[in-house]
Protein backbone atom coordinates (compact mmCIF):
# COMPACT_ATOMS: atom_id res chain seq x y z
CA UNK A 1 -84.42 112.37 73.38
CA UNK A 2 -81.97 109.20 73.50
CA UNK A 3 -81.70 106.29 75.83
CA UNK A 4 -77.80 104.86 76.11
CA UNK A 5 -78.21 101.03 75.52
CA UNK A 6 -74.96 99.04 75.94
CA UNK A 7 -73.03 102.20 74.68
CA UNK A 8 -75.54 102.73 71.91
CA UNK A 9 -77.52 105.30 71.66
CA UNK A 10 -80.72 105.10 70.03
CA UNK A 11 -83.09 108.63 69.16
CA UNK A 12 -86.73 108.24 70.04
CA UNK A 13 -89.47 110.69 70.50
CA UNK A 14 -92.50 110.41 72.84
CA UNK A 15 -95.64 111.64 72.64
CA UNK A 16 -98.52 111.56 75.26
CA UNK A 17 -102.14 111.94 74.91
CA UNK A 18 -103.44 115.17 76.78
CA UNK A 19 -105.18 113.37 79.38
CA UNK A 20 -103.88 110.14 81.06
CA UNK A 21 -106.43 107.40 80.00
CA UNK A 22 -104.11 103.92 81.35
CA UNK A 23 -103.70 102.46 77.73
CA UNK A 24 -101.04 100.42 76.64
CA UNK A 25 -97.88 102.29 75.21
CA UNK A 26 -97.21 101.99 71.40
CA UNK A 27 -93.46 101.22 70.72
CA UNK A 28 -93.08 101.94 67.02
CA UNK A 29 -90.46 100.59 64.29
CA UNK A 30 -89.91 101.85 61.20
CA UNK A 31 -89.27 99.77 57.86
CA UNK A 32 -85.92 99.65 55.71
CA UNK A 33 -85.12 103.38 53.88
CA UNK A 34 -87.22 105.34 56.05
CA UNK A 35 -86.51 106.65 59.52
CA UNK A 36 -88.97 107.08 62.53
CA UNK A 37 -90.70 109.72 61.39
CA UNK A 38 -92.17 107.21 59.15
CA UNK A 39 -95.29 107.32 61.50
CA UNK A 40 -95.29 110.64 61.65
CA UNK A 41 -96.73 110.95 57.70
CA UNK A 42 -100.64 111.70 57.25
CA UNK A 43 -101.86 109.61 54.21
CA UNK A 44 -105.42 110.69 55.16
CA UNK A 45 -107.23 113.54 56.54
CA UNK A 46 -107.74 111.31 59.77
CA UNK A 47 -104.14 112.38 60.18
CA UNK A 48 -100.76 110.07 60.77
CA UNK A 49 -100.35 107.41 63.27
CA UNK A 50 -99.33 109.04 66.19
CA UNK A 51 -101.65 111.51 65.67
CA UNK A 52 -104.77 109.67 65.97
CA UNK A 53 -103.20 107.82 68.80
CA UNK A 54 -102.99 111.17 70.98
CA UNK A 55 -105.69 111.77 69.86
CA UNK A 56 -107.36 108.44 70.96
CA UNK A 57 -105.83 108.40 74.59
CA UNK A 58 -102.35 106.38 73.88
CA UNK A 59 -99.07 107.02 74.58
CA UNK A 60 -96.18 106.13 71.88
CA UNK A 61 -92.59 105.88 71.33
CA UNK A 62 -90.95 106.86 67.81
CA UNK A 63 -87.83 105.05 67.48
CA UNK A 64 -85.05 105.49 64.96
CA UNK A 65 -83.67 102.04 64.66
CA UNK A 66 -79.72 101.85 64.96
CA UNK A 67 -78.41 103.04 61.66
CA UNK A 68 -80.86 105.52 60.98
CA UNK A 69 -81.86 109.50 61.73
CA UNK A 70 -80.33 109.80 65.14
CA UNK A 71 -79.64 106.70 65.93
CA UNK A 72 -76.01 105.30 66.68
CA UNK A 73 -75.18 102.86 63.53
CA UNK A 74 -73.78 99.04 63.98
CA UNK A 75 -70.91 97.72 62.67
CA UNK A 76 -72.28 95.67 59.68
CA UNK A 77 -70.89 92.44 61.28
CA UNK A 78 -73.50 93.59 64.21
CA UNK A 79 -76.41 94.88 62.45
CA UNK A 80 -78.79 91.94 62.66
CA UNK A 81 -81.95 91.63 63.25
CA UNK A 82 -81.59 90.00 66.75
CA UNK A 83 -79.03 92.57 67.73
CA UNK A 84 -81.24 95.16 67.24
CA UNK A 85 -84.15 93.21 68.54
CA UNK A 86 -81.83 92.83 72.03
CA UNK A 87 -81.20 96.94 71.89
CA UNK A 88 -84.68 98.07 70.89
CA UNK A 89 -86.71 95.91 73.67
CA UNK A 90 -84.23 96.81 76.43
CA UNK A 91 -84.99 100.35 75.15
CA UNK A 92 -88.43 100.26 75.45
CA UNK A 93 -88.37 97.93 78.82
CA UNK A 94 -86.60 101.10 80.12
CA UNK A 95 -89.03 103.79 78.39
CA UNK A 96 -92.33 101.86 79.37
CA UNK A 97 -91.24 101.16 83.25
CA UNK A 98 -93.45 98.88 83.86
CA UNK A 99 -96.19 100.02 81.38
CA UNK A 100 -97.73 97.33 79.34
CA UNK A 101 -96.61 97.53 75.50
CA UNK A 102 -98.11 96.92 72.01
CA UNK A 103 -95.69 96.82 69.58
CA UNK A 104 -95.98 98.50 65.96
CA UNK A 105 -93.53 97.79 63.44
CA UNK A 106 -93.43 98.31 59.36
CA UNK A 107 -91.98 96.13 57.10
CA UNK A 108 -87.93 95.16 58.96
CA UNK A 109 -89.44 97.05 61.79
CA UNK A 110 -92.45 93.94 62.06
CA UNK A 111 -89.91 91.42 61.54
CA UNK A 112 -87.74 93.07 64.39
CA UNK A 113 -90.92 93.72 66.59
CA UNK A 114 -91.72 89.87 66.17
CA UNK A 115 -88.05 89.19 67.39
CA UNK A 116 -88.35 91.28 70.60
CA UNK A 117 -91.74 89.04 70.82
CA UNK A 118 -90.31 85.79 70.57
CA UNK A 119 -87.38 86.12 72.94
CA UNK A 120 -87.33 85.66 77.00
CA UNK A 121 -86.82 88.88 78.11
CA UNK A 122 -87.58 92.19 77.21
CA UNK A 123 -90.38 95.10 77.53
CA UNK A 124 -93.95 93.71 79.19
CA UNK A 125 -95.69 93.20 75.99
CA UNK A 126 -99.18 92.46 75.61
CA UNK A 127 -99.36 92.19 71.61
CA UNK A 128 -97.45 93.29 68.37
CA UNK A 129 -99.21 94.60 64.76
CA UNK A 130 -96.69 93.77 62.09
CA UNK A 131 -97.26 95.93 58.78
CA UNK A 132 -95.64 95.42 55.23
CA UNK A 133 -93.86 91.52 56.31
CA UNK A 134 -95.86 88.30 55.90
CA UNK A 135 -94.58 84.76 55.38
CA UNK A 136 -93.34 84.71 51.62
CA UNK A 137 -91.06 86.62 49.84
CA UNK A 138 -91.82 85.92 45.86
CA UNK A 139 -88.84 84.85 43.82
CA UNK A 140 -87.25 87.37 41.33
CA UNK A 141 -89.11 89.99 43.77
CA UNK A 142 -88.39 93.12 44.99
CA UNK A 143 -87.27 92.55 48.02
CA UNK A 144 -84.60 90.21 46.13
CA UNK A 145 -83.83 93.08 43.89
CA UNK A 146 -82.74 95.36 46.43
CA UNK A 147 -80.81 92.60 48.16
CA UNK A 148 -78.89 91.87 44.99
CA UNK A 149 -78.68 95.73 44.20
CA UNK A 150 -77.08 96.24 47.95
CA UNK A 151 -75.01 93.11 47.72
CA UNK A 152 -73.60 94.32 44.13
CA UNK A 153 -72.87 98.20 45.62
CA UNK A 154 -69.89 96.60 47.84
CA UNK A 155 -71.33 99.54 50.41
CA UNK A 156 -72.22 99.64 54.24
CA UNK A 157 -75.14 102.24 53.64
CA UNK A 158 -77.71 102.04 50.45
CA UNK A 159 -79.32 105.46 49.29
CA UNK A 160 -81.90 105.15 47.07
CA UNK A 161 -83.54 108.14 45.04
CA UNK A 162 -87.60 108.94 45.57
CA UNK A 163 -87.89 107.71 42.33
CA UNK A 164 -86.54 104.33 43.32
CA UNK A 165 -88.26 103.78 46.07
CA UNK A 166 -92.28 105.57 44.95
CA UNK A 167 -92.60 102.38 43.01
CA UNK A 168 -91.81 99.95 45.95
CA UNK A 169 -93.49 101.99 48.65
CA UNK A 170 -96.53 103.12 47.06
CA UNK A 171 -99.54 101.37 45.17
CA UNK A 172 -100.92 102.15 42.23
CA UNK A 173 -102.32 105.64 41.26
CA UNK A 174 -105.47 106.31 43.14
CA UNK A 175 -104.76 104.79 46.18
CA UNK A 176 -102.92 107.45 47.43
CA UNK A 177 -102.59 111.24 47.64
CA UNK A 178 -99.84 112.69 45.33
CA UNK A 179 -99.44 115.77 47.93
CA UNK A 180 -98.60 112.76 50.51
CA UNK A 181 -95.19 111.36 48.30
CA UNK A 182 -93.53 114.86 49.44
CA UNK A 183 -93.60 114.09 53.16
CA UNK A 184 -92.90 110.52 52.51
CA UNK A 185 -89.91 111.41 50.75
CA UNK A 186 -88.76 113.59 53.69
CA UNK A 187 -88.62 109.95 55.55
CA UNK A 188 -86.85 108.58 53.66
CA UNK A 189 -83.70 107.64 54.46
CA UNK A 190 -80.16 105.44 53.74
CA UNK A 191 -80.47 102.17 55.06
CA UNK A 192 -77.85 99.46 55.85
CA UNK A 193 -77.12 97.07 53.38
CA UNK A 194 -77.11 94.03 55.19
CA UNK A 195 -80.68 95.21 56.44
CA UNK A 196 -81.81 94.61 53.22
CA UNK A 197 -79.71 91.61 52.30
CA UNK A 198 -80.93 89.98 55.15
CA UNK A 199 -84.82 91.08 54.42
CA UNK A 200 -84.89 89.22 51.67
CA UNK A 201 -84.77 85.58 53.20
CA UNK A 202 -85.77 86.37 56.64
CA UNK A 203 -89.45 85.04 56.29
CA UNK A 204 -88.07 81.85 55.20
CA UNK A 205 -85.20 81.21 57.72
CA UNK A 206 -86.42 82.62 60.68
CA UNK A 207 -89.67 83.02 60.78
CA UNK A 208 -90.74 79.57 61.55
CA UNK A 209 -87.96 79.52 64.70
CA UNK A 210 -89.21 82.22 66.21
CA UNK A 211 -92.62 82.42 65.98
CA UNK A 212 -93.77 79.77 67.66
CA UNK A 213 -91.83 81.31 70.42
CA UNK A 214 -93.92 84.50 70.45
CA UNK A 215 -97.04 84.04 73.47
CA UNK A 216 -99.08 87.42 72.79
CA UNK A 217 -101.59 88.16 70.08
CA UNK A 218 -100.35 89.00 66.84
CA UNK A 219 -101.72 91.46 64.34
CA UNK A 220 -100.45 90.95 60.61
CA UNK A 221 -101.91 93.17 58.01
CA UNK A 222 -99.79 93.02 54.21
CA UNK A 223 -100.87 95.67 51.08
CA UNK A 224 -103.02 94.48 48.42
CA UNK A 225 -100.28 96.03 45.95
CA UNK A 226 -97.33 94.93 48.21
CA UNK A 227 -94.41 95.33 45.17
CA UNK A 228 -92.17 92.74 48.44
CA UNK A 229 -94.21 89.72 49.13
CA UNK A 230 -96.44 87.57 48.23
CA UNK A 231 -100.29 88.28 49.38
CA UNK A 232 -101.79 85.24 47.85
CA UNK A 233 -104.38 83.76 50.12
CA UNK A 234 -101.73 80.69 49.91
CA UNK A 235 -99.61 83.15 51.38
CA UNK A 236 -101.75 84.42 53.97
CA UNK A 237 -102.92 81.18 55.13
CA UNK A 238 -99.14 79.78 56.03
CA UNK A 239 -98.66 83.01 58.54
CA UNK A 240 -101.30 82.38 61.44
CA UNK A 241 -100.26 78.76 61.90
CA UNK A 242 -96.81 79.57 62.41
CA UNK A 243 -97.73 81.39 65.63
CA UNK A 244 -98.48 77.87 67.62
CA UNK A 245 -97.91 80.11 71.24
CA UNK A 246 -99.97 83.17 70.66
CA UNK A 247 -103.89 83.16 71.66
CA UNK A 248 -104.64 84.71 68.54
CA UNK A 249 -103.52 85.62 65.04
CA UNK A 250 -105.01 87.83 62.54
CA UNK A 251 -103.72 87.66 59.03
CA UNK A 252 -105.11 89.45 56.66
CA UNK A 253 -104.52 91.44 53.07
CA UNK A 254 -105.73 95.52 52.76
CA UNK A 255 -107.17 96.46 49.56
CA UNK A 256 -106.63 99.54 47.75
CA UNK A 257 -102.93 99.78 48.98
CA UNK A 258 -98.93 99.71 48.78
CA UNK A 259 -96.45 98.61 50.64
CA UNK A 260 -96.48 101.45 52.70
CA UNK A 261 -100.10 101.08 54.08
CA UNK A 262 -99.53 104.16 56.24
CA UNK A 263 -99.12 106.41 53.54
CA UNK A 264 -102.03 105.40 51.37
CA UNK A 265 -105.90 106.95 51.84
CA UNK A 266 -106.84 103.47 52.96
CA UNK A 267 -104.15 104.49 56.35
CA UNK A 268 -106.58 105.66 58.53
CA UNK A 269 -108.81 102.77 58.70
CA UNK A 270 -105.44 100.16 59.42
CA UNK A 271 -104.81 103.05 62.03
CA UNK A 272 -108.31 102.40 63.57
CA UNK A 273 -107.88 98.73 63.33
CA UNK A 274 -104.08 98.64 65.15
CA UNK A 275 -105.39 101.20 67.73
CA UNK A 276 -108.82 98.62 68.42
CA UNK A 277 -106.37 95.57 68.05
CA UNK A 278 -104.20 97.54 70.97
CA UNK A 279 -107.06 98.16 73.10
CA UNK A 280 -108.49 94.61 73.14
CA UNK A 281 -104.93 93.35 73.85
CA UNK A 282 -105.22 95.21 77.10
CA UNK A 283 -108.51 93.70 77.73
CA UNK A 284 -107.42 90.58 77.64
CA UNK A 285 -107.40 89.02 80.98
CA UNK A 286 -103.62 88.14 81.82
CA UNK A 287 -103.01 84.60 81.42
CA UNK A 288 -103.79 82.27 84.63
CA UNK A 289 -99.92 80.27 86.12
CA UNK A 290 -100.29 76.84 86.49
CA UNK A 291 -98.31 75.49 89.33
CA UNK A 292 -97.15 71.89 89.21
């Protein structure tokens, strides 16, 4: 289906567990060069994220950001990331009506989930698990690469070939199933070149505005092989303390994967650990008003 958004229309699919069990909805957001269906890829026999969701009771939402699949595209002077952070939360405010929402987002989709979370209004959140973004981009990188690479083209859309991309996405041999890279590639997808241009320095000019603006817990998990940033323990430790709002932060590095976590064998256990991190978030007892 699509939802209109200030003449915008953005594609999403939603999925419901058989039986109603009253946990929070999962509003995901895929990375740069993929398209929802991102989410959709099994890396495991436990099956792909929105699988094991059904099949653990919770509702989610599959977006295609603007500029991808179905989704309407922005005018490159309009594709940032607080645009789509202002289209993509009043989408979901609409979707969840009233529902409370975790959000999941990979790579640009976690920085763009952490932008809906930092801002005044928007869907009733009650956490966000940000995948494949941290708090340092390494220099000479390549997340700097493809900047430069979609800077150089002089183009509004980047397309990349599977064999570009395998290297960035995935870890090394081992760590994933080489039956898997065939549905992965079916996700992939052109992205828009100022997505990428501004990926490249977002951790270091706008994380540390908005983040201390973002008041629910916060779930960061980065790849042991992540080809895009830096997953130094140095690196690690400056995330968490950015978050000076949110009751709790957990930073932490995955071993045994790539960039893509989702995709690797290691995918099923992050899956357990954002669908736990999502049910403790609606545990949490709401917090108390303090009248003056």
């Amino acid at each position: 289906m699509k939802v209109e958004i200030e003449g915008v229309e953005i594609a999403v699919i939603r999925r419901d567990p058989a039986e109603p069990s009253g946990r929070p909805l999962l509003a995901t957001l895929h990375g740069g060069l993929y398209t929802g269906h991102y989410f959709e890829v099994a890396g495991s026999p436990g099956g792909s994220f929105v699988d094991l969701a059904a099949r653990l009771g919770f509702s989610t939402l599959t977006f295609d950001r603007p500029g991808y699949g179905a989704s309407a595209p922005l005018a490159p002077e309009e594709n940032t990331f607080e645009r789509q952070a202002e289209l993509l939360g009043a989408a979901i405010e609409e979707l969840a009506a009233g529902q409370p929402v975790v959000l999941v987002g990979h790579s640009i989709g976690g920085m763009i989930a952490l932008t809906i979370a930092a801002r005044e209004e928007g869907p009733p959140l009650i956490g966000v698990s940000a995948t494949g973004m941290g708090a340092v981009i390494p220099p000479g990188g390549a997340s700097e690469q493809l900047a430069a690479a979609a800077q150089a083209s002089g183009q509004a859309v980047i397309a990349l070939p599977p064999e570009h991309c395998d290297p960035v996405m995935f870890g090394p041999a081992g760590t994933f199933d080489p039956a898997v890279l065939d549905a992965a590639h079916a996700t992939y997808a052109p992205a828009p070149a100022v997505e990428l241009i501004a990926a490249s320095h977002w951790a270091a000019e706008k994380l540390p505005a908005l983040a201390p603006n973002v008041r629910v817990p916060v779930h960061n998990v980065l790849a042991e092989h992540d080809a895009l940033w830096d997953t130094s323990a140095a690196s690690i430790a400056r995330f968490a303390p950015l978050f000076s709002a949110a009751p709790s932060v957990d930073a932490t590095v995955m071993p045994g994967v790539g960039h893509s976590i989702d995709h690797h064998a290691a995918g099923h256990a992050l899956h357990l650990r954002q669908l736990a991190f999502a049910h403790e978030c609606a545990l949490r007892p709401a917090p108390r008003l303090t009248i003056i």
